[in-house]
ModelCIF file with pLDDT and N, C-alpha, C, O atoms, coordinates in Angstrom:
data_MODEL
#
_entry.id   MODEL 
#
_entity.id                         1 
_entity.type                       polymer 
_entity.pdbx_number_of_molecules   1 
#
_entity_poly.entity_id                      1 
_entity_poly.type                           'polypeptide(L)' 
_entity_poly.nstd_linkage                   no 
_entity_poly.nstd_monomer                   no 
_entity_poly.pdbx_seq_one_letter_code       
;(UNK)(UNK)(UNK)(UNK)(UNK)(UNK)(UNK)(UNK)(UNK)(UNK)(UNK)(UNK)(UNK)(UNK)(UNK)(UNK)
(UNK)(UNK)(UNK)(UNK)(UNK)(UNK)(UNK)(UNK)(UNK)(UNK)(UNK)(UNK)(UNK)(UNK)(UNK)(UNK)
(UNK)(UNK)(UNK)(UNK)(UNK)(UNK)(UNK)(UNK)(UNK)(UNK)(UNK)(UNK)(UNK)(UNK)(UNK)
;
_entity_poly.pdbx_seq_one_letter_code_can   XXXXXXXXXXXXXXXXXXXXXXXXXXXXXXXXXXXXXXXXXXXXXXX 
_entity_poly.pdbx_strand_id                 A 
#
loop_
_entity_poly_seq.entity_id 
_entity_poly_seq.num 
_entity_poly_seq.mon_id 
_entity_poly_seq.hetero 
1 1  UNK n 
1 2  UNK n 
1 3  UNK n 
1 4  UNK n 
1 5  UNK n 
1 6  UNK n 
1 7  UNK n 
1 8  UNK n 
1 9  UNK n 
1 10 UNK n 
1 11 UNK n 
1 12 UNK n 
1 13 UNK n 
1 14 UNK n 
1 15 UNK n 
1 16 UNK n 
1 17 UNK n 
1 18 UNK n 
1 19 UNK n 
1 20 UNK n 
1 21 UNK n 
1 22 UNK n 
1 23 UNK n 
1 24 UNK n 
1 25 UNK n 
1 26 UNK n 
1 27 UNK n 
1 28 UNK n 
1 29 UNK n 
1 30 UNK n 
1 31 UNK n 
1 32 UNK n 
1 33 UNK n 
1 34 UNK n 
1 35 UNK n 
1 36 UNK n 
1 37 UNK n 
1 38 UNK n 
1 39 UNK n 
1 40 UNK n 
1 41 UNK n 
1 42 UNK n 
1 43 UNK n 
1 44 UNK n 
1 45 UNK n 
1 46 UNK n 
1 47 UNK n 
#
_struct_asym.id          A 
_struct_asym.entity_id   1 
#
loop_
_ma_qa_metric.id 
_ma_qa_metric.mode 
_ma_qa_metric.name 
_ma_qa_metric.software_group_id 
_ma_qa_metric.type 
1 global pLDDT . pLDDT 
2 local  pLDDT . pLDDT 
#
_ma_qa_metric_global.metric_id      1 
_ma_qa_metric_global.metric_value   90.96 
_ma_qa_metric_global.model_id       1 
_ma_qa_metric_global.ordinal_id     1 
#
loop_
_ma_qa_metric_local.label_asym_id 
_ma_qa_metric_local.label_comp_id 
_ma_qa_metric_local.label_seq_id 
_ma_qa_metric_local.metric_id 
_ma_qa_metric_local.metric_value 
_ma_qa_metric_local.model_id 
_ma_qa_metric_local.ordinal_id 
A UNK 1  2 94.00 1 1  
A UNK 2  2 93.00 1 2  
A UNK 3  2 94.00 1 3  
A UNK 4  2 95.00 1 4  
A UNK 5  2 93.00 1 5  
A UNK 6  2 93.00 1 6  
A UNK 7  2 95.00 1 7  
A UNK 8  2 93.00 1 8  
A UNK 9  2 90.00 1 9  
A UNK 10 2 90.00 1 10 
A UNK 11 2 92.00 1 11 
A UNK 12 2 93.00 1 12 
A UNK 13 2 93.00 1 13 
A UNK 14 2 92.00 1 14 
A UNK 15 2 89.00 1 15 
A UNK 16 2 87.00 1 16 
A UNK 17 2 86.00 1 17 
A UNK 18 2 86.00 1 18 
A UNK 19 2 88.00 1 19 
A UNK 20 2 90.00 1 20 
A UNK 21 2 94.00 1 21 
A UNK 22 2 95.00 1 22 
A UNK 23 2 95.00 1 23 
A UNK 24 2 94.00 1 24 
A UNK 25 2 92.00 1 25 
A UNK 26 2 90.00 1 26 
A UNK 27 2 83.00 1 27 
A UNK 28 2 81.00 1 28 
A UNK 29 2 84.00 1 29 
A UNK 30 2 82.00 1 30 
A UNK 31 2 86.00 1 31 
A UNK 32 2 88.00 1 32 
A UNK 33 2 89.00 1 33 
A UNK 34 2 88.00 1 34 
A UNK 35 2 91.00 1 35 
A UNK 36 2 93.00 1 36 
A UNK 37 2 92.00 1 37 
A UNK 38 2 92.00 1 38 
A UNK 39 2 94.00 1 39 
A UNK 40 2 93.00 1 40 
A UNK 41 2 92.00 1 41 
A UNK 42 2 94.00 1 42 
A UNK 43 2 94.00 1 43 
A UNK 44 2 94.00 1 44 
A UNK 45 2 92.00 1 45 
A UNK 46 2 94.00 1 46 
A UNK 47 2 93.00 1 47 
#
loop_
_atom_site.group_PDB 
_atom_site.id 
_atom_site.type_symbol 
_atom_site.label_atom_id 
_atom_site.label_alt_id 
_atom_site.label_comp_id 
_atom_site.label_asym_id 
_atom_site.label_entity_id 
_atom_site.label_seq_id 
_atom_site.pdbx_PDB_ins_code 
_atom_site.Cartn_x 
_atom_site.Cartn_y 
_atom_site.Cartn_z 
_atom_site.occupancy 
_atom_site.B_iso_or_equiv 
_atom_site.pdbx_formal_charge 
_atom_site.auth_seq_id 
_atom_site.auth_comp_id 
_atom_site.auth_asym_id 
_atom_site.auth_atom_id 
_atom_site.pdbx_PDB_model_num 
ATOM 1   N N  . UNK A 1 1  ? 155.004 79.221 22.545 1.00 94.00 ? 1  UNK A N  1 
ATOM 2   C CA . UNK A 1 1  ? 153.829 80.041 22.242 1.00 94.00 ? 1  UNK A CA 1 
ATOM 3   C C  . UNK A 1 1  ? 154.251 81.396 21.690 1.00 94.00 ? 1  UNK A C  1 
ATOM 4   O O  . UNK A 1 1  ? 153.670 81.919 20.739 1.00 94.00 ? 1  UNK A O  1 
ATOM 5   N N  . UNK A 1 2  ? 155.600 82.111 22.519 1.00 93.00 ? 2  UNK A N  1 
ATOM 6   C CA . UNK A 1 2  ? 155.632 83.309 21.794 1.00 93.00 ? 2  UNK A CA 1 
ATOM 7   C C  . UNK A 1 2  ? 156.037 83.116 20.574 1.00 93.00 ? 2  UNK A C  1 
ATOM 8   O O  . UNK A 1 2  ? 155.353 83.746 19.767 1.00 93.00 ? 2  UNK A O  1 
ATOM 9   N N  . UNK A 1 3  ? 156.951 82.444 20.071 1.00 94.00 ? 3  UNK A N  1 
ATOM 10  C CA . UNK A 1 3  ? 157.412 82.216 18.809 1.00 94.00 ? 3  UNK A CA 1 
ATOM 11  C C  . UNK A 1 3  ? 156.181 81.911 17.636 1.00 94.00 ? 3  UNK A C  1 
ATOM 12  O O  . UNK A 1 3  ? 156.250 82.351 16.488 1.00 94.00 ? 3  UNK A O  1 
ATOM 13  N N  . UNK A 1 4  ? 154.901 80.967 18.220 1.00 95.00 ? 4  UNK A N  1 
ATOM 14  C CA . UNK A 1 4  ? 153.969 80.820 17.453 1.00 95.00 ? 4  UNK A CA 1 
ATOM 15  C C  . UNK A 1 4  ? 153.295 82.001 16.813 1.00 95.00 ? 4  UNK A C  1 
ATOM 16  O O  . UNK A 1 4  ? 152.893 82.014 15.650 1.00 95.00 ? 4  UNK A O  1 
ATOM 17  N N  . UNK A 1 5  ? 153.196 83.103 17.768 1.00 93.00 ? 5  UNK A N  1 
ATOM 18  C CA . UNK A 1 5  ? 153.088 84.559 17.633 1.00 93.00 ? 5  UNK A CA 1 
ATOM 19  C C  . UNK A 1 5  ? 154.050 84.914 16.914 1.00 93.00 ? 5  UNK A C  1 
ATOM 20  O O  . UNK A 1 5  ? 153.659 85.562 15.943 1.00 93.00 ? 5  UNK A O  1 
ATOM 21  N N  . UNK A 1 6  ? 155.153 84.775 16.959 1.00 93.00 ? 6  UNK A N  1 
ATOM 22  C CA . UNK A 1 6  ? 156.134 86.021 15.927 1.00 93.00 ? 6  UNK A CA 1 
ATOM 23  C C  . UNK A 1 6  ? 155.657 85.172 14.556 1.00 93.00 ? 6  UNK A C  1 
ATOM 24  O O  . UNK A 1 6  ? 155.616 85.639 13.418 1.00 93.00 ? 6  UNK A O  1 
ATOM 25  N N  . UNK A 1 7  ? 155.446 84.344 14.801 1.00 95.00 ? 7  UNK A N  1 
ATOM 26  C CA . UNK A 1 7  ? 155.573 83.453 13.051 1.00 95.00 ? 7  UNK A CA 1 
ATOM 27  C C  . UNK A 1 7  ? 154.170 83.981 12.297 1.00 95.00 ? 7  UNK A C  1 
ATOM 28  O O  . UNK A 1 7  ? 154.114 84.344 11.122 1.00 95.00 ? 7  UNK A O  1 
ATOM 29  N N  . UNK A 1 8  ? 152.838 83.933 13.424 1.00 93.00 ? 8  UNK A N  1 
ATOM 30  C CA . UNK A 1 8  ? 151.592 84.572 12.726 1.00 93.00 ? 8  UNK A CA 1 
ATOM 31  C C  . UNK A 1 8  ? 151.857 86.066 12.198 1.00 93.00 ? 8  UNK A C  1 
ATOM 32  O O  . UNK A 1 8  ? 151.564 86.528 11.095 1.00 93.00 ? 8  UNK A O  1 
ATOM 33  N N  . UNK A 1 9  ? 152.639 86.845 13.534 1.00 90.00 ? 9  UNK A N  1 
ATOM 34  C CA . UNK A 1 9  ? 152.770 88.053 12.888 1.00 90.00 ? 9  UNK A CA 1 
ATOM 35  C C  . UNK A 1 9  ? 153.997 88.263 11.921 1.00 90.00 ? 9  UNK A C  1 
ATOM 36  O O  . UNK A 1 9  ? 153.898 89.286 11.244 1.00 90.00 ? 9  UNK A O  1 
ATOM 37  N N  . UNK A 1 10 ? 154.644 87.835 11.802 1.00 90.00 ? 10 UNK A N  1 
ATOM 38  C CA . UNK A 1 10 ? 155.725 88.219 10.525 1.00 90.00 ? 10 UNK A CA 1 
ATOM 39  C C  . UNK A 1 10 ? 156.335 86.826 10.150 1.00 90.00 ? 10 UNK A C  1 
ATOM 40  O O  . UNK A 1 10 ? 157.553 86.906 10.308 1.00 90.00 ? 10 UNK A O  1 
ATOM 41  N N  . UNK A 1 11 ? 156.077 85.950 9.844  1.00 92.00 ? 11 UNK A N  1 
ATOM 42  C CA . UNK A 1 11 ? 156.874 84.616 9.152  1.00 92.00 ? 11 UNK A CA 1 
ATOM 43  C C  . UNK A 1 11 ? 156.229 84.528 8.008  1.00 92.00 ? 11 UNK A C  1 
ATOM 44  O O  . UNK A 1 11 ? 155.194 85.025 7.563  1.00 92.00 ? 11 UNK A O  1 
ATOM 45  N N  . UNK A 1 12 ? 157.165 83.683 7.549  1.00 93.00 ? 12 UNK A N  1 
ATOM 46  C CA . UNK A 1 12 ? 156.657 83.307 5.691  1.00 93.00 ? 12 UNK A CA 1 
ATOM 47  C C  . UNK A 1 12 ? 157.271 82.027 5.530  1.00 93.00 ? 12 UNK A C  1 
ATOM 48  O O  . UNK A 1 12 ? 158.293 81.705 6.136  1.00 93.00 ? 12 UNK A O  1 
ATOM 49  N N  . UNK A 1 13 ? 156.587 81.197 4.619  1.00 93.00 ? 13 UNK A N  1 
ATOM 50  C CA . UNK A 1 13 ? 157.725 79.795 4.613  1.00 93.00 ? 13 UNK A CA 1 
ATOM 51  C C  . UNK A 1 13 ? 157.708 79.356 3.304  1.00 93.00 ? 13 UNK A C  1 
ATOM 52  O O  . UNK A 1 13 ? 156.681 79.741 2.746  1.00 93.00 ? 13 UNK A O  1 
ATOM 53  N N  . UNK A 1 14 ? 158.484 78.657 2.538  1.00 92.00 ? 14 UNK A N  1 
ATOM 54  C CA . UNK A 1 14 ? 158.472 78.664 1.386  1.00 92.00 ? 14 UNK A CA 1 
ATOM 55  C C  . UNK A 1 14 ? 157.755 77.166 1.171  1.00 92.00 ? 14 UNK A C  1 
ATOM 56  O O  . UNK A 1 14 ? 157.815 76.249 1.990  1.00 92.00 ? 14 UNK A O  1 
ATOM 57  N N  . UNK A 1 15 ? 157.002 77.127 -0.234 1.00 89.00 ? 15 UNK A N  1 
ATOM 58  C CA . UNK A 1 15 ? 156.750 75.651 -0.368 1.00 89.00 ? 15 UNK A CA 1 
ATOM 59  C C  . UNK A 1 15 ? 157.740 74.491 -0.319 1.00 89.00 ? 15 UNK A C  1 
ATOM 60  O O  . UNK A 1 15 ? 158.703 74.729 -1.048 1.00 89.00 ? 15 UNK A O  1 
ATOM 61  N N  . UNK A 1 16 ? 157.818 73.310 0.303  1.00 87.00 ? 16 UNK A N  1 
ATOM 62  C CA . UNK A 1 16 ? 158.771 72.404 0.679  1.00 87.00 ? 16 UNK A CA 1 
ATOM 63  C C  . UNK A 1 16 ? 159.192 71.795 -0.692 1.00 87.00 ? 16 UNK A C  1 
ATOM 64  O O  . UNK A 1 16 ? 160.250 71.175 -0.796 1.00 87.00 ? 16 UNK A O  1 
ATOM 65  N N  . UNK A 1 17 ? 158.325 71.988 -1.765 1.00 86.00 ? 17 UNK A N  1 
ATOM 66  C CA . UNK A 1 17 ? 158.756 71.808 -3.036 1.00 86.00 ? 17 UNK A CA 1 
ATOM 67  C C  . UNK A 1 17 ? 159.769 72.630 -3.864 1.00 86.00 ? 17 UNK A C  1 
ATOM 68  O O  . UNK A 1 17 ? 160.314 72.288 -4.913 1.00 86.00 ? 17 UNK A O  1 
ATOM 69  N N  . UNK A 1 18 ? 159.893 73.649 -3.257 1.00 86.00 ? 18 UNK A N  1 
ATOM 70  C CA . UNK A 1 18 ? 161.183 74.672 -4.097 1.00 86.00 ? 18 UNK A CA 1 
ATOM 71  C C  . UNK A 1 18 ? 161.831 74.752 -3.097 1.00 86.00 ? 18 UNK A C  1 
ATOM 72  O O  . UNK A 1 18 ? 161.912 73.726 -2.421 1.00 86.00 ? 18 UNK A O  1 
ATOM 73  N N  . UNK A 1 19 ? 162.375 75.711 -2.729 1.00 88.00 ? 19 UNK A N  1 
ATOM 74  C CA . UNK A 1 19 ? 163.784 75.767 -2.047 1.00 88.00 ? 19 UNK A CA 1 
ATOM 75  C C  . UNK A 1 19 ? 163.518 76.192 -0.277 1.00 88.00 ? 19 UNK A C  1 
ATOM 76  O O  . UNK A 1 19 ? 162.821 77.099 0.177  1.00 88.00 ? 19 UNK A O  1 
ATOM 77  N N  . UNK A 1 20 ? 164.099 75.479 0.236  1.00 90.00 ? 20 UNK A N  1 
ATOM 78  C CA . UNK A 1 20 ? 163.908 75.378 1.670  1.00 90.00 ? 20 UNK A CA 1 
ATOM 79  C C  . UNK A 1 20 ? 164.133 77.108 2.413  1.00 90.00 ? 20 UNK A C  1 
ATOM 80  O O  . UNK A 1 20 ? 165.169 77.763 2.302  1.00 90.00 ? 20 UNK A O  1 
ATOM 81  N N  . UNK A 1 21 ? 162.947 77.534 3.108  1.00 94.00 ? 21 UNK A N  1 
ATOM 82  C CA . UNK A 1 21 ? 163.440 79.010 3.535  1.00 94.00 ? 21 UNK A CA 1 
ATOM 83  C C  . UNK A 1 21 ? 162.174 79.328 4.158  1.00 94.00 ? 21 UNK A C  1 
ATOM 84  O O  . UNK A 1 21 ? 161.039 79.403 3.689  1.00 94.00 ? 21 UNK A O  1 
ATOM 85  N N  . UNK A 1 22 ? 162.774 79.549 5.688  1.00 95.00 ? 22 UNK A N  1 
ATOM 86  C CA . UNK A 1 22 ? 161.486 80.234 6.705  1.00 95.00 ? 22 UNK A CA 1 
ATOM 87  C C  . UNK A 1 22 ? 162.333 81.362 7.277  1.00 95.00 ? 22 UNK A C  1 
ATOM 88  O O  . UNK A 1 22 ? 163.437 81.248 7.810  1.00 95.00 ? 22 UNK A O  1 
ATOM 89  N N  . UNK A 1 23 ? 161.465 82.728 7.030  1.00 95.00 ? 23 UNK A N  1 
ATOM 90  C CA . UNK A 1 23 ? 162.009 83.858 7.789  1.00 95.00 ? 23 UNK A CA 1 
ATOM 91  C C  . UNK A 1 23 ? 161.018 84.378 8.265  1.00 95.00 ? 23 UNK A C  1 
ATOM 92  O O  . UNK A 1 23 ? 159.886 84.186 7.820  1.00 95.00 ? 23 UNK A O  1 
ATOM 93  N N  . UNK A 1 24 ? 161.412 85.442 9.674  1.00 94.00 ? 24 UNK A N  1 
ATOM 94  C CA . UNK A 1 24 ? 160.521 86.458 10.255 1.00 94.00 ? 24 UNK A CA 1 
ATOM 95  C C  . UNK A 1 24 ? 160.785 87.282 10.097 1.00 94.00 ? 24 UNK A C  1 
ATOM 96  O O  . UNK A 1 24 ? 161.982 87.526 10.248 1.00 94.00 ? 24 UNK A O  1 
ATOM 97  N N  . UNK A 1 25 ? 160.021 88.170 9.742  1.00 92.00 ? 25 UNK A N  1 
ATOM 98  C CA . UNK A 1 25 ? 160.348 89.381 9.366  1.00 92.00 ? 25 UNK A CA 1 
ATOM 99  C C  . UNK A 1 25 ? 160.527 90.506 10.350 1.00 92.00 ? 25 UNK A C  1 
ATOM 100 O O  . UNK A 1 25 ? 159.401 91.001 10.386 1.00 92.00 ? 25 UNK A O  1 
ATOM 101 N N  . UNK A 1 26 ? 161.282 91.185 11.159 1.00 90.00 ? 26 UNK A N  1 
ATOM 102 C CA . UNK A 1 26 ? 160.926 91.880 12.666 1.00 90.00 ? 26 UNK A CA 1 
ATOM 103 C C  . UNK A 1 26 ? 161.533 93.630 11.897 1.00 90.00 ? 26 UNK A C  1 
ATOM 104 O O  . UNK A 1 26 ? 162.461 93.718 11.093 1.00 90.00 ? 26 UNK A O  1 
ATOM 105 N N  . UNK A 1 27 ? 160.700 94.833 12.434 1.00 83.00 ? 27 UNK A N  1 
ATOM 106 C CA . UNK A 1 27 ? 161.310 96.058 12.087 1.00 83.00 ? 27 UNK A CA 1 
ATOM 107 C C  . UNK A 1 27 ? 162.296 96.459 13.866 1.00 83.00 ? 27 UNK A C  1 
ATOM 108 O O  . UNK A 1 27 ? 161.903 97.543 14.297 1.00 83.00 ? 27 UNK A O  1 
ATOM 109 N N  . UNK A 1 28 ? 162.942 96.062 14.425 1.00 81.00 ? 28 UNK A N  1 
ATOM 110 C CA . UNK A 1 28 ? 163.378 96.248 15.737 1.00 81.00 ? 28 UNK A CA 1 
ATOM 111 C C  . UNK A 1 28 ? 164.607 95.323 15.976 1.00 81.00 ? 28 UNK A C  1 
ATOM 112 O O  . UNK A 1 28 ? 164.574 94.096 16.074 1.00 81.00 ? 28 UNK A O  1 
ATOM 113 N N  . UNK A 1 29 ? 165.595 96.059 16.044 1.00 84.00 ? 29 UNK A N  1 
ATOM 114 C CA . UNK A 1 29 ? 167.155 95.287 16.574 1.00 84.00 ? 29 UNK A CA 1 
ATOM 115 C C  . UNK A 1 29 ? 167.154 94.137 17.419 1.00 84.00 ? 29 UNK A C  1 
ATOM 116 O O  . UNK A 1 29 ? 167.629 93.011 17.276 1.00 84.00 ? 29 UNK A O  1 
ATOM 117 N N  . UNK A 1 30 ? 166.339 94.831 18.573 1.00 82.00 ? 30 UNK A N  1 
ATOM 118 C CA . UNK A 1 30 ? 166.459 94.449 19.567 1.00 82.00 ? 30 UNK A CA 1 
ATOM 119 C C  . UNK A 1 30 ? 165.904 93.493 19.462 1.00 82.00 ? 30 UNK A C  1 
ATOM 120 O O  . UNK A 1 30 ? 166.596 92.537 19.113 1.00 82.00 ? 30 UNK A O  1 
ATOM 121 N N  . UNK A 1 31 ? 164.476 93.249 19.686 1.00 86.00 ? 31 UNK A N  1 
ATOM 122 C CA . UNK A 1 31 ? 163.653 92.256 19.141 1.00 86.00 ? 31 UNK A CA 1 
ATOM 123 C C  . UNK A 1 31 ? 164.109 90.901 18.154 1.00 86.00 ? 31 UNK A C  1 
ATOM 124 O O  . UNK A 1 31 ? 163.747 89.743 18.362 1.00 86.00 ? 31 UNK A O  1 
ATOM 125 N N  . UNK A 1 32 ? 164.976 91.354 17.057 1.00 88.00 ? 32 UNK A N  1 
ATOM 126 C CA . UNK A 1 32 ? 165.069 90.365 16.373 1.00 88.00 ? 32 UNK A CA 1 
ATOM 127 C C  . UNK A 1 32 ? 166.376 89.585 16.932 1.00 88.00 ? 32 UNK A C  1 
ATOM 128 O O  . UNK A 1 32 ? 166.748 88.411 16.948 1.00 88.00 ? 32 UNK A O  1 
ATOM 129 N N  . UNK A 1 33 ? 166.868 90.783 17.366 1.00 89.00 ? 33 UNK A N  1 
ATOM 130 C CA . UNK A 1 33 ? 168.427 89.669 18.542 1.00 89.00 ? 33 UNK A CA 1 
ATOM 131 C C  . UNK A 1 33 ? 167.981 88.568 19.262 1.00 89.00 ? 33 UNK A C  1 
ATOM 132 O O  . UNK A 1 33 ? 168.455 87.437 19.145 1.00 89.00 ? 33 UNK A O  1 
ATOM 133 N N  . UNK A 1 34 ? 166.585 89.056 20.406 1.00 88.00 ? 34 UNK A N  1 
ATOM 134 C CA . UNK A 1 34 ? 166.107 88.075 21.497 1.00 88.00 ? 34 UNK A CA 1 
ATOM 135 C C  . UNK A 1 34 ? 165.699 87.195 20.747 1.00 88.00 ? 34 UNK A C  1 
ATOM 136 O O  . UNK A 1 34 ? 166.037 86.058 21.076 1.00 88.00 ? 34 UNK A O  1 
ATOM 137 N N  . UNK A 1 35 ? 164.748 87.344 19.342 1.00 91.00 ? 35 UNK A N  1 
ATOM 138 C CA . UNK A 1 35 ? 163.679 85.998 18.534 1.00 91.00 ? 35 UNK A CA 1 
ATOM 139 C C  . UNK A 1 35 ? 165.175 85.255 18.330 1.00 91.00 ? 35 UNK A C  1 
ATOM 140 O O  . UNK A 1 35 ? 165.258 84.042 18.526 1.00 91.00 ? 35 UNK A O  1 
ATOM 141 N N  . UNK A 1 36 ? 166.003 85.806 18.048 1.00 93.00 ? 36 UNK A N  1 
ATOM 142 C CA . UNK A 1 36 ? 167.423 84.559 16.990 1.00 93.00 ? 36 UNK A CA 1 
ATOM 143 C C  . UNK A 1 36 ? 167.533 84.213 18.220 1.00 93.00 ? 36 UNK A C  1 
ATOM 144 O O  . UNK A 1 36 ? 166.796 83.226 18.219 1.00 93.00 ? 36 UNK A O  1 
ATOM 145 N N  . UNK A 1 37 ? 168.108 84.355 19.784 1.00 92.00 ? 37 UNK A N  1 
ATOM 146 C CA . UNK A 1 37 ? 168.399 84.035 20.716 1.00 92.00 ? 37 UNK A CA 1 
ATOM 147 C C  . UNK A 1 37 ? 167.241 82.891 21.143 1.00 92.00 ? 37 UNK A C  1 
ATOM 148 O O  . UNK A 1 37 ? 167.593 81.720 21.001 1.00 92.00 ? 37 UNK A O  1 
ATOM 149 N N  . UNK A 1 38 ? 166.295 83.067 21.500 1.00 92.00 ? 38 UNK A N  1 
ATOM 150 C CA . UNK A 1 38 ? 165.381 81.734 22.045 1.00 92.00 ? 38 UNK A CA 1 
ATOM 151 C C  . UNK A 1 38 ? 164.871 80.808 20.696 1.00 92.00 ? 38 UNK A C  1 
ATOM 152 O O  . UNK A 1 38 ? 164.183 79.788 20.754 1.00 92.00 ? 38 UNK A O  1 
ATOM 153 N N  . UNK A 1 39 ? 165.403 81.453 19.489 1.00 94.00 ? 39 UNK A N  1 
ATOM 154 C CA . UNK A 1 39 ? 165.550 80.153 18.628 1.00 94.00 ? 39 UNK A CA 1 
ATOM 155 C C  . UNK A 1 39 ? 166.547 79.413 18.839 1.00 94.00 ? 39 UNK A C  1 
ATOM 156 O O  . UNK A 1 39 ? 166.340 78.203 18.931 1.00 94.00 ? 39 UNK A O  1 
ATOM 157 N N  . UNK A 1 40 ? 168.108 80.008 18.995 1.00 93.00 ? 40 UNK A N  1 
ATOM 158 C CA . UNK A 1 40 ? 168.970 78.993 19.586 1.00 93.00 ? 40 UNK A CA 1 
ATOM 159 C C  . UNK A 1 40 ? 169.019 78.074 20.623 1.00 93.00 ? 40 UNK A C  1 
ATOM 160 O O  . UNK A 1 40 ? 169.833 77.155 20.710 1.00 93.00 ? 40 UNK A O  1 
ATOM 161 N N  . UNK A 1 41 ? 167.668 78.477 21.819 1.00 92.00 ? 41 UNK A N  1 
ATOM 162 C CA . UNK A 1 41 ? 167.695 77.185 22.915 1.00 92.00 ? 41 UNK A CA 1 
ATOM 163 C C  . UNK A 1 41 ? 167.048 76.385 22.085 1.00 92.00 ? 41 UNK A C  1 
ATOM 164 O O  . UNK A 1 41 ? 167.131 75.169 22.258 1.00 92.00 ? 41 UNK A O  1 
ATOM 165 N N  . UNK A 1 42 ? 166.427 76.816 21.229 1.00 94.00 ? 42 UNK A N  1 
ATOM 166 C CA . UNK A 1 42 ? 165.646 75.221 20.621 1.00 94.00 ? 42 UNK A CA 1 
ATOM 167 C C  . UNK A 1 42 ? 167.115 74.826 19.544 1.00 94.00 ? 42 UNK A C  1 
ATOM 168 O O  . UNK A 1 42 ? 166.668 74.330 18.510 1.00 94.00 ? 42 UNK A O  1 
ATOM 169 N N  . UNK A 1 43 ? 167.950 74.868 19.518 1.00 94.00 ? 43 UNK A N  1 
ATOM 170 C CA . UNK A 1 43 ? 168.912 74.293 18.965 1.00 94.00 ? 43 UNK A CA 1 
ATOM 171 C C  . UNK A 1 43 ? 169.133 74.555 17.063 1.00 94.00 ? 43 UNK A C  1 
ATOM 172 O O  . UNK A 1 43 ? 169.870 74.044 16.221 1.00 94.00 ? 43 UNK A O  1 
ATOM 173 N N  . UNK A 1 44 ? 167.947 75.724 17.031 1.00 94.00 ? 44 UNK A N  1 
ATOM 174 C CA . UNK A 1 44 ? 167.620 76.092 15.616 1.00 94.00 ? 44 UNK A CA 1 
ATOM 175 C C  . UNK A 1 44 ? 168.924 76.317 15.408 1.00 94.00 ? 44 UNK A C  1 
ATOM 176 O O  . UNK A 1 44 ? 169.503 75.241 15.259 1.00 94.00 ? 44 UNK A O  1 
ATOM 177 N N  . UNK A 1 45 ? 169.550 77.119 15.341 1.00 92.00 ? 45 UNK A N  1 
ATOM 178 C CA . UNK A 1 45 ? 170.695 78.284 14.815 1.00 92.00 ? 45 UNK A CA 1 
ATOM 179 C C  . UNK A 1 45 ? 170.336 78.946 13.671 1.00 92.00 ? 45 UNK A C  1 
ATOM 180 O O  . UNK A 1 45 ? 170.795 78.518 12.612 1.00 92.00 ? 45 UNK A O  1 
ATOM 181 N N  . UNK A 1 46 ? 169.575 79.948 13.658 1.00 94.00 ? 46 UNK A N  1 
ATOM 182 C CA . UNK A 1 46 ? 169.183 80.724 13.001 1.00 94.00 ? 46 UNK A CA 1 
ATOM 183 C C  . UNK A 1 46 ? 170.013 82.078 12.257 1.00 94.00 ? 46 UNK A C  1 
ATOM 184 O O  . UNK A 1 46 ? 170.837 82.756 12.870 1.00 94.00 ? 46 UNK A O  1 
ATOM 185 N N  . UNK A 1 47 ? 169.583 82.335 10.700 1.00 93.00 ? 47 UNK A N  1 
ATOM 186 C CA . UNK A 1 47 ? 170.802 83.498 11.109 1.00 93.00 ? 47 UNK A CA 1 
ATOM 187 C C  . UNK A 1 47 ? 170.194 84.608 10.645 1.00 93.00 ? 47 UNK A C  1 
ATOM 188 O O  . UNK A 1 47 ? 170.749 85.703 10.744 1.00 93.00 ? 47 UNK A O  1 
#
């Protein structure tokens, strides 16, 4: 659920027809350390 939240408030995804690319956009260090971090329990590896 929180992640569903970071994605409404700052994600973008590209059409699956051009080139593969989902980012969030975060203004906060910290913040964007923990989002890459509980993307890695889901086994994302995000970078």
């Amino acid at each position: 659920a929180y992640l569903r939240g970071v994605f409404l408030s700052r994600g973008s995804i590209n059409r699956p027809e051009g080139e593969y690319h989902l980012e969030l956009l975060l203004n906060d260090n910290r913040m964007a350390l923990a989002v890459q971090k509980m993307l890695d329990k889901f086994a994302l590896e995000p970078g």
